[in-house]
Protein backbone atom coordinates (compact mmCIF):
# COMPACT_ATOMS: atom_id res chain seq x y z
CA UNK A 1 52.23 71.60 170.03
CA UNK A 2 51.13 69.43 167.25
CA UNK A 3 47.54 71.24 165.69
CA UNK A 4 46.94 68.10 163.34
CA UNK A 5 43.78 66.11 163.67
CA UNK A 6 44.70 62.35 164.52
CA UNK A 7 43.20 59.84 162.62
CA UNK A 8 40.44 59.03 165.46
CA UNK A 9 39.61 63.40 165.28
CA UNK A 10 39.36 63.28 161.48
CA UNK A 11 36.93 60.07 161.24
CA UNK A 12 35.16 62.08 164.60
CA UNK A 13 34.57 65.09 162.23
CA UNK A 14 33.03 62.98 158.99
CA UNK A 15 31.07 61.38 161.77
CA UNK A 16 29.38 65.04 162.76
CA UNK A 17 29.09 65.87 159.04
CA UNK A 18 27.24 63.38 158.46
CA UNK A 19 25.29 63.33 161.13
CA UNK A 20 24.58 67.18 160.30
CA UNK A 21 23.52 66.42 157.05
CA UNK A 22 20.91 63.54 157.62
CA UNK A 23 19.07 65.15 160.54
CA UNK A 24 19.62 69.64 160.09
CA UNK A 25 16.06 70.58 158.57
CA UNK A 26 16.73 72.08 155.18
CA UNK A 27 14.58 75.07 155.92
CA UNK A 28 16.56 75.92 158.79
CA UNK A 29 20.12 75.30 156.99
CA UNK A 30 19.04 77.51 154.30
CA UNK A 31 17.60 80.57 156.31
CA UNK A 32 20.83 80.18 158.36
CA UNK A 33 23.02 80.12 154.98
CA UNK A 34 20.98 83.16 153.89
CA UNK A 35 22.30 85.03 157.43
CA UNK A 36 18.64 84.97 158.66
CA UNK A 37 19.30 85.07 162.70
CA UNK A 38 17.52 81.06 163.86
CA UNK A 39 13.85 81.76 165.17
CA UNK A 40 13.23 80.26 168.95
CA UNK A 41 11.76 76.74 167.42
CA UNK A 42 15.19 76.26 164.73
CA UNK A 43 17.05 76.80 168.23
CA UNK A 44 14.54 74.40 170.25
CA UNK A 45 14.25 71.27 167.45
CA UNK A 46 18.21 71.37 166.87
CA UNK A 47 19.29 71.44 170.40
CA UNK A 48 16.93 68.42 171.12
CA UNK A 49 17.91 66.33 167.86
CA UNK A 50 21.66 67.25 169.35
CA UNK A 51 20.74 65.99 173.29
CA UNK A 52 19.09 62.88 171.62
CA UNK A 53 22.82 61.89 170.33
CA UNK A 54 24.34 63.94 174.00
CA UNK A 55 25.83 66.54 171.27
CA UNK A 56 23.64 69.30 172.71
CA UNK A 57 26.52 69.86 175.48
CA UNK A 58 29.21 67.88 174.56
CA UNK A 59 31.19 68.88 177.28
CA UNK A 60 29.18 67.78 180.33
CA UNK A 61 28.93 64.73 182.26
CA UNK A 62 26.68 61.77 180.67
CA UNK A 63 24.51 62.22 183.75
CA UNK A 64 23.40 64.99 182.76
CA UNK A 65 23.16 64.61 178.91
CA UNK A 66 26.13 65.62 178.03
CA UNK A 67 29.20 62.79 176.72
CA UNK A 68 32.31 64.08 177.65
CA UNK A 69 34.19 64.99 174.73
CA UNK A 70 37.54 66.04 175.10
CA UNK A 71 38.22 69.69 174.07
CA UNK A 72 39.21 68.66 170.36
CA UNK A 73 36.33 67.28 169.73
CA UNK A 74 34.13 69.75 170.84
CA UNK A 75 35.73 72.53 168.77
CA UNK A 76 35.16 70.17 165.76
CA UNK A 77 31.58 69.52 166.46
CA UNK A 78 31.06 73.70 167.00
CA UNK A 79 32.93 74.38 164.03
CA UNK A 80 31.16 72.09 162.11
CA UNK A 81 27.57 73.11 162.50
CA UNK A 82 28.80 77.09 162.37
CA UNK A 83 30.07 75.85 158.56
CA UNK A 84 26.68 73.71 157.67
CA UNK A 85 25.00 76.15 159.01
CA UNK A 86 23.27 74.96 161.60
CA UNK A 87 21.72 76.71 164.63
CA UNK A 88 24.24 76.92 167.76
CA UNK A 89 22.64 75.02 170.87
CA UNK A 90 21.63 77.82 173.34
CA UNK A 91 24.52 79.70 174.67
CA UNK A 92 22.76 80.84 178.18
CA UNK A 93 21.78 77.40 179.08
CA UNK A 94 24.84 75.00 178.04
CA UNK A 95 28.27 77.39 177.88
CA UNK A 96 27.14 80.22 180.53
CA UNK A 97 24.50 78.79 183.35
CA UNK A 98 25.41 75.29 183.11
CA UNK A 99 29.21 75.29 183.85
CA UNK A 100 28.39 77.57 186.79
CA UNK A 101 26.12 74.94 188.39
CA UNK A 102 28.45 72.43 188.30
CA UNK A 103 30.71 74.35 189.47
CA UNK A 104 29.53 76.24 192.24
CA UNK A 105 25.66 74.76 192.33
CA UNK A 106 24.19 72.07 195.16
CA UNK A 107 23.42 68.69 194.40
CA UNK A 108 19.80 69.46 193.83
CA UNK A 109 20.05 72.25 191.90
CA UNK A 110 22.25 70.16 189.37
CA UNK A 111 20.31 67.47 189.45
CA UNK A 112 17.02 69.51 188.32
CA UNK A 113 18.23 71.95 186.13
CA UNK A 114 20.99 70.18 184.11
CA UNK A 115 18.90 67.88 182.43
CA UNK A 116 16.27 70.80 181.40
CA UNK A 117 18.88 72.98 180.54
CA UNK A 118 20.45 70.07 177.98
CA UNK A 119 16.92 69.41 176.47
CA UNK A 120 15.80 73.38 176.14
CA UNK A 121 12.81 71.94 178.28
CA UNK A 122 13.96 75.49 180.28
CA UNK A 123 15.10 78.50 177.98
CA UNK A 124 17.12 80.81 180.42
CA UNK A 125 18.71 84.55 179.63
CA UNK A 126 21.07 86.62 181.47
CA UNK A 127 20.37 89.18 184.05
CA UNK A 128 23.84 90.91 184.11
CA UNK A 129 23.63 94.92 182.19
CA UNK A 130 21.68 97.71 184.16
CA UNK A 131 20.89 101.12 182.93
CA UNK A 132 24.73 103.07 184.31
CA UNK A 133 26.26 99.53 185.27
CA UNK A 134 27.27 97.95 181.29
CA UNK A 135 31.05 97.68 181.60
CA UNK A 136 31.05 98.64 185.09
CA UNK A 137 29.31 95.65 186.26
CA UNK A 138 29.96 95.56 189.48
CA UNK A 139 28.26 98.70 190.16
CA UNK A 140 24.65 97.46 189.53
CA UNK A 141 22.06 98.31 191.61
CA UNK A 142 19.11 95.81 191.58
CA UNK A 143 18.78 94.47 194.88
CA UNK A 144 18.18 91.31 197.02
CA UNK A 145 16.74 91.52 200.66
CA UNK A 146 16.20 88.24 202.28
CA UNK A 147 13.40 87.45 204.05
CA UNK A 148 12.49 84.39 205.58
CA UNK A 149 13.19 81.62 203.17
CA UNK A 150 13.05 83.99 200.29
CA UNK A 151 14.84 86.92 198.32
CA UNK A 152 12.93 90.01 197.60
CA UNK A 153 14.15 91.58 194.07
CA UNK A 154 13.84 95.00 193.35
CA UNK A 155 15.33 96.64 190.35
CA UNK A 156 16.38 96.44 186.53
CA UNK A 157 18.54 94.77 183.89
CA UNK A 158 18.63 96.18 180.63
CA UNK A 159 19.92 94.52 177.23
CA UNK A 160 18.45 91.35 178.26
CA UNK A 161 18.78 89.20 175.04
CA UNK A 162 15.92 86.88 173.90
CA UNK A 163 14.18 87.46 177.74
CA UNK A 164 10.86 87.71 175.29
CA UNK A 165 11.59 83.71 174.88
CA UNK A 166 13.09 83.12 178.13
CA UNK A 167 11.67 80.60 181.12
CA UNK A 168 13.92 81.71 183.82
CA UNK A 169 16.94 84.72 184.17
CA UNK A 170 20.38 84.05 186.05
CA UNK A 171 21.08 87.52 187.60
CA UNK A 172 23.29 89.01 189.71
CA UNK A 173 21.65 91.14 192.48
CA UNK A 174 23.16 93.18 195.22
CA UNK A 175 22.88 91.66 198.45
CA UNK A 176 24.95 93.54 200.91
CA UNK A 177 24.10 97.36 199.99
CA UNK A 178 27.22 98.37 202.97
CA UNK A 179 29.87 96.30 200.56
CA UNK A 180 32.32 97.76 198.30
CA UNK A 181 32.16 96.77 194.51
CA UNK A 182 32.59 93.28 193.70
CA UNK A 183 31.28 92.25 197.57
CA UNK A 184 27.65 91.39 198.44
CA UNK A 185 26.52 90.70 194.97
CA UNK A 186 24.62 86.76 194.90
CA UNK A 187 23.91 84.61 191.55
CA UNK A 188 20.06 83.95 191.83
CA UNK A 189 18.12 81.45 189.60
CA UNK A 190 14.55 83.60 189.01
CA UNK A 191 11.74 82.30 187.09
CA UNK A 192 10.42 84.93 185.11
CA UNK A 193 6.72 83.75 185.26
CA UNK A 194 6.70 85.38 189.09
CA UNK A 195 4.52 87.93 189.84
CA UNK A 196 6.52 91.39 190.03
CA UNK A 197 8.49 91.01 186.14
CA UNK A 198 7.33 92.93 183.74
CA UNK A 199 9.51 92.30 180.19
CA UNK A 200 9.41 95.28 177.62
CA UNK A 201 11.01 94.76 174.30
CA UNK A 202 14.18 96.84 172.73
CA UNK A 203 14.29 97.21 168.86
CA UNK A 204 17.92 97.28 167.97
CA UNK A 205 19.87 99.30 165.28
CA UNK A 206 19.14 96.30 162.58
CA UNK A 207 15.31 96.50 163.04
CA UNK A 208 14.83 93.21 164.86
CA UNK A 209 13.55 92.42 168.51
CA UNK A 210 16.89 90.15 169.91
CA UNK A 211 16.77 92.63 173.72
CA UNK A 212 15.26 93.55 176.26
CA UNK A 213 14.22 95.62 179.91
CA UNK A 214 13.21 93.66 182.46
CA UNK A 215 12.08 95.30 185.48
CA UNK A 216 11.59 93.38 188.86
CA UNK A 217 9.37 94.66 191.69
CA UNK A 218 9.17 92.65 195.10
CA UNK A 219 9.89 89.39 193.29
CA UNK A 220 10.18 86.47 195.73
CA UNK A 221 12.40 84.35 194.62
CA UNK A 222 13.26 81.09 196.88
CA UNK A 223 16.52 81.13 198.92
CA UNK A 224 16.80 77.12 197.50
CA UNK A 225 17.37 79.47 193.96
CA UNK A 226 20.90 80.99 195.25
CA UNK A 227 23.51 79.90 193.21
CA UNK A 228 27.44 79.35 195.40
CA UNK A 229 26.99 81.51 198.84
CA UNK A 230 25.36 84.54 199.46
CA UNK A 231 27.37 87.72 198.60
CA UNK A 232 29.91 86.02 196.71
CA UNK A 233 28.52 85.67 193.37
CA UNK A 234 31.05 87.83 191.91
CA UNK A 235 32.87 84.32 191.63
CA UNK A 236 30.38 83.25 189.63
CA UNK A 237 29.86 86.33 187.87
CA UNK A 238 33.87 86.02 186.51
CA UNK A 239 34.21 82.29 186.20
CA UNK A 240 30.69 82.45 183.50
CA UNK A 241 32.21 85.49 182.16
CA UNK A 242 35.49 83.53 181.25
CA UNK A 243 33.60 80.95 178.84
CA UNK A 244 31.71 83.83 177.31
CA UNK A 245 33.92 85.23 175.87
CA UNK A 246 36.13 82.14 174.36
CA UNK A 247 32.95 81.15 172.89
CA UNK A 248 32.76 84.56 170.93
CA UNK A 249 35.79 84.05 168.82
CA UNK A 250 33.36 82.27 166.97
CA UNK A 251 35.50 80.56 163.84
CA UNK A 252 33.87 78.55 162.36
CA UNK A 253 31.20 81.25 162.00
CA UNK A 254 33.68 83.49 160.61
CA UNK A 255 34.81 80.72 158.16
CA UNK A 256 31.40 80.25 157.38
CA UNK A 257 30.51 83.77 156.56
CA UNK A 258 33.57 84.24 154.14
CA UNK A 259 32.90 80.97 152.53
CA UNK A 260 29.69 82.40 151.82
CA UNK A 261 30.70 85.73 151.14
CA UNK A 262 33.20 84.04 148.40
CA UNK A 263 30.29 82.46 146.67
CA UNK A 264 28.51 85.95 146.05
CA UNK A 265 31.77 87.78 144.42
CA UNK A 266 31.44 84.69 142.64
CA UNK A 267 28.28 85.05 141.23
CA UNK A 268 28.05 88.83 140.74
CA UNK A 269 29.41 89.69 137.17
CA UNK A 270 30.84 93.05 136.17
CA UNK A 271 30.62 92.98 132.47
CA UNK A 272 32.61 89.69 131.37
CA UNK A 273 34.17 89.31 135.03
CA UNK A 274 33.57 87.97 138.55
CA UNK A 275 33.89 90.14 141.55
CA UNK A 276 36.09 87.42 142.81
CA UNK A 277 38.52 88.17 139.39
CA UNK A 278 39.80 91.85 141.41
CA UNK A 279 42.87 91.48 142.09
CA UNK A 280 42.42 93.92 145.49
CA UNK A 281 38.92 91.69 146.62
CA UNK A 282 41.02 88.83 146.19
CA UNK A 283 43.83 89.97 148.05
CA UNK A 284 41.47 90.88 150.95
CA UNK A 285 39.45 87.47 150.99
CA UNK A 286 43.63 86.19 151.33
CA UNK A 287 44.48 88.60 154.38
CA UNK A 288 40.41 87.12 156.08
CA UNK A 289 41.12 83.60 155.15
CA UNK A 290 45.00 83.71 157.36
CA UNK A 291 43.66 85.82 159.72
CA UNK A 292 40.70 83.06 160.75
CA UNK A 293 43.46 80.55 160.50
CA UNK A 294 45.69 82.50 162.94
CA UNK A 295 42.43 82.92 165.24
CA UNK A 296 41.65 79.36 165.10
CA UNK A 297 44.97 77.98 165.75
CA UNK A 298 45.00 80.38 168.37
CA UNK A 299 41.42 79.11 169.78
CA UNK A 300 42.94 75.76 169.62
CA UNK A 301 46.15 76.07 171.63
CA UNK A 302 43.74 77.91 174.36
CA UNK A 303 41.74 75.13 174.80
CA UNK A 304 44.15 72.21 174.48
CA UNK A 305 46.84 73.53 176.56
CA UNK A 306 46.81 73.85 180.43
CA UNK A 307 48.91 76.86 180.47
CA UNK A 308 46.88 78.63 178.59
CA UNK A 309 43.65 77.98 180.21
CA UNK A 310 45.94 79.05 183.50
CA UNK A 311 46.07 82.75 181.67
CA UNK A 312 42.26 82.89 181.76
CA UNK A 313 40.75 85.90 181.87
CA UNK A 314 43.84 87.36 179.33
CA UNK A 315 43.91 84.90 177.08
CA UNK A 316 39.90 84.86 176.39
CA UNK A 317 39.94 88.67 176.45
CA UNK A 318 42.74 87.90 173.14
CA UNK A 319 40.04 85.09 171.59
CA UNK A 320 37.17 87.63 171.93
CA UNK A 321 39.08 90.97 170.73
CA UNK A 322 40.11 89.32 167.47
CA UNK A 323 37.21 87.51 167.02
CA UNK A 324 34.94 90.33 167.39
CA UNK A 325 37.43 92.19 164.58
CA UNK A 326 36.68 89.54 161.92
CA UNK A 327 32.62 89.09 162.29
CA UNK A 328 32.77 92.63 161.51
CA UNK A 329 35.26 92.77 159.10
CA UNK A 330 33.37 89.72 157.06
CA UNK A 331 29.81 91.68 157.79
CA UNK A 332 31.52 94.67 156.55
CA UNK A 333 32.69 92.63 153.05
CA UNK A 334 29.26 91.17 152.63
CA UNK A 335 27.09 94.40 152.80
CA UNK A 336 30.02 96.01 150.13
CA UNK A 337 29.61 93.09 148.06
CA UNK A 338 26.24 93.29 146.89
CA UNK A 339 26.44 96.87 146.34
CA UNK A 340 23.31 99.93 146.80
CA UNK A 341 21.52 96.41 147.15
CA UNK A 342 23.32 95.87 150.43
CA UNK A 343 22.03 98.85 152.20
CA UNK A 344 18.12 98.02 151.32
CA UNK A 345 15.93 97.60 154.27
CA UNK A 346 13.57 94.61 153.47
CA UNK A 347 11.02 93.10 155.88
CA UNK A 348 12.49 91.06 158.37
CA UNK A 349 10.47 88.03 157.91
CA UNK A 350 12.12 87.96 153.61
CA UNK A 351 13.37 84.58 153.30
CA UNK A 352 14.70 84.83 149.79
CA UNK A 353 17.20 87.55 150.05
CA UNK A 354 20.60 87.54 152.50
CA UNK A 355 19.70 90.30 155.35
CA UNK A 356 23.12 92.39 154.87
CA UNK A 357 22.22 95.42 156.04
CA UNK A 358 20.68 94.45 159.33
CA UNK A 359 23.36 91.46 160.40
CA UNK A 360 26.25 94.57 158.98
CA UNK A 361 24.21 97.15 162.30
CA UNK A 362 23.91 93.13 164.81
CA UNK A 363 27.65 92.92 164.35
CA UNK A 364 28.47 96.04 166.03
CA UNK A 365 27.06 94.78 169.05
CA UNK A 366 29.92 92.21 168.93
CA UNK A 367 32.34 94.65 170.32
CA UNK A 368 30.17 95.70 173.26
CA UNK A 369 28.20 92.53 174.66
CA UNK A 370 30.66 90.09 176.46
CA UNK A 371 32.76 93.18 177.79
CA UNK A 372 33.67 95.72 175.82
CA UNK A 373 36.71 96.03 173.43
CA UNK A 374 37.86 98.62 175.96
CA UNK A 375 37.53 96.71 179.05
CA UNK A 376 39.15 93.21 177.34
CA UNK A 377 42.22 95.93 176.70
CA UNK A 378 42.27 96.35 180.21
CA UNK A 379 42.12 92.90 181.03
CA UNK A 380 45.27 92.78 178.98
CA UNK A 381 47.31 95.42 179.93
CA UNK A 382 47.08 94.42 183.50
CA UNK A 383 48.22 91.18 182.61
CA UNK A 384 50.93 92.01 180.26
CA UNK A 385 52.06 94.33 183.47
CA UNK A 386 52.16 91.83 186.30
């Protein structure tokens, strides 16, 4: 397969980068560059300056906002605002919720949603984790009990992230309590302004507020809100999965991160040298810079290649393992890099200095959120076995 950008890809990618840099706010770009997390409004301005140009999801129909890129060109417009940096458009709404819909959604429920979705008019999290059902997903235990033309929801999800800026939750709920496993669970739309959801925050290991419980008791939610067919939303459930976890290989981000971790050995002298003159650190940013390389040819033969795509769940369970690997790995490098000065806890809200410490605790999350390391070994093994 021939990995070269054409002529038409190459003048495609000047045409984002310059698109990037006339309309990316500066005060974003250089929080972003800094490794500050985006706040809710970076996310919200940049995914609407994206929809106004249908760059906000590339990948969907025009009627809906999107403009159809083929698969090339959406990896270059991703990988380009993960280098400038520039804040992703919101991964619930446009890679997760969205392909579901148009997959297994009704004509109405495209038809409203979609559009919001695109704009960020609706900000929507994801209702999967419970307290004893993380990996084991298909044992959760919030339920569903239909009545009349509505679901009653009892129960609670647990690592909800950003559900403290959220509109509306996708959740899976148990519908069919006699089922085994995977059977009677349903996909249901909820907004979270209902009565019966309370939201209480979760401080994570790098100090910041990014998750969240969110308890549900005798929430009505409309049957018109069921996403595919009642008890069979584990089809949902793995088809959203699937696109999770390509999207977590995450190169350009990596890319991004060493580019920036180059500049600080750089900068930081040791008497009359660079940190970037050791032989060893520059040996290691060598071994990083292939390994992205290897992980973003990789990326690219999974999504330009049918047979690859075929191998889905195995081959994105491959994407996300080694992708995972690096963020950490490059995380890891950063906080080293700048020394006893790496470890310092400063307020979260400091602009002026890179936030090692805390993005070095975020990126341990990487292994765990999207499926464990553990279960995408699983996922492997079975299909390396038959």
């Amino acid at each position: 397969m021939d990995l070269a950008l054409t002529t038409a890809q190459q003048a495609f990618r000047d045409e984002v980068r310059a698109f990037i840099r006339e309309r990316l706010p500066a005060d974003i770009r250089q929080r972003l560059r800094l490794g500050h997390p985006p706040r809710k409004q970076d996310t919200v301005t940049w995914q609407r300056i994206l929809n106004e140009r249908g760059w906000a999801a590339p990948h969907w129909p025009r009627r809906y906002g999107g403009s159809e890129l083929g698969q090339m060109e959406r990896l270059i417009l991703l990988d380009e605002m993960y280098r400038a940096p520039a804040p992703l458009p919101q991964v619930f709404n446009l890679t997760m919720l969205g392909p579901v819909l148009m997959k297994f959604g009704t004509p109405a429920q495209c038809d409203w949603f979609l559009p919001r979705l695109a704009n960020l008019d609706l900000w929507f999290c994801q209702g999967f984790s419970e307290p004893g059902s993380g990996s084991d997903l298909a044992s959760l235990r919030t339920h569903a009990r239909r009545d009349g033309d509505h679901y009653v929801v009892n129960g609670q999800k647990i690592w909800t992230t950003t559900a403290h800026f959220a509109d509306w939750v996708f959740a899976l709920v148990r519908t069919d309590a006699a089922a085994h496993k995977q059977h009677g669970i349903s996909f249901l739309l909820i907004d979270l302004r209902t009565p019966g959801i309370t939201i209480r925050p979760i401080t994570s290991l790098d100090g910041d507020h990014h998750l969240n419980e969110v308890f549900f008791d005798d929430v009505r939610v409309p049957v018109a809100n069921l996403v595919g067919e009642e008890n069979r939303g584990w089809s949902c459930a793995k088809f959203l999965l699937a696109n999770e976890r390509t999207g977590i290989a995450n190169v350009g981000l990596c890319r991004e991160r060493l580019e920036f971790a180059r500049e600080l050995a750089g900068s930081t002298r040791e008497g009359e040298r660079t940190l970037l003159d050791d032989a060893q650190l520059a040996s290691e940013f060598a071994t990083l810079d292939a390994e992205i390389r290897a992980l973003e040819i990789t990326n690219w033969r999974f999504l330009l290649s049918e047979r690859a795509r075929d191998a889905l769940p195995a081959f994105a369970s491959v994407l996300k393992l080694k992708g995972v690997e690096l963020q950490q790995d490059i995380a890891a490098l950063l906080a080293r890099l700048h020394g006893p000065a790496g470890l310092e806890r400063r307020p979260l809200d400091d602009r002026e200095h890179p936030p090692l410490a805390p993005r070095y605790f975020y990126s341990r999350a990487a292994s765990i959120y999207g499926g464990t390391s553990e279960v995408q070994k699983d996922i492997l093994a079975k299909a390396i076995v038959g």
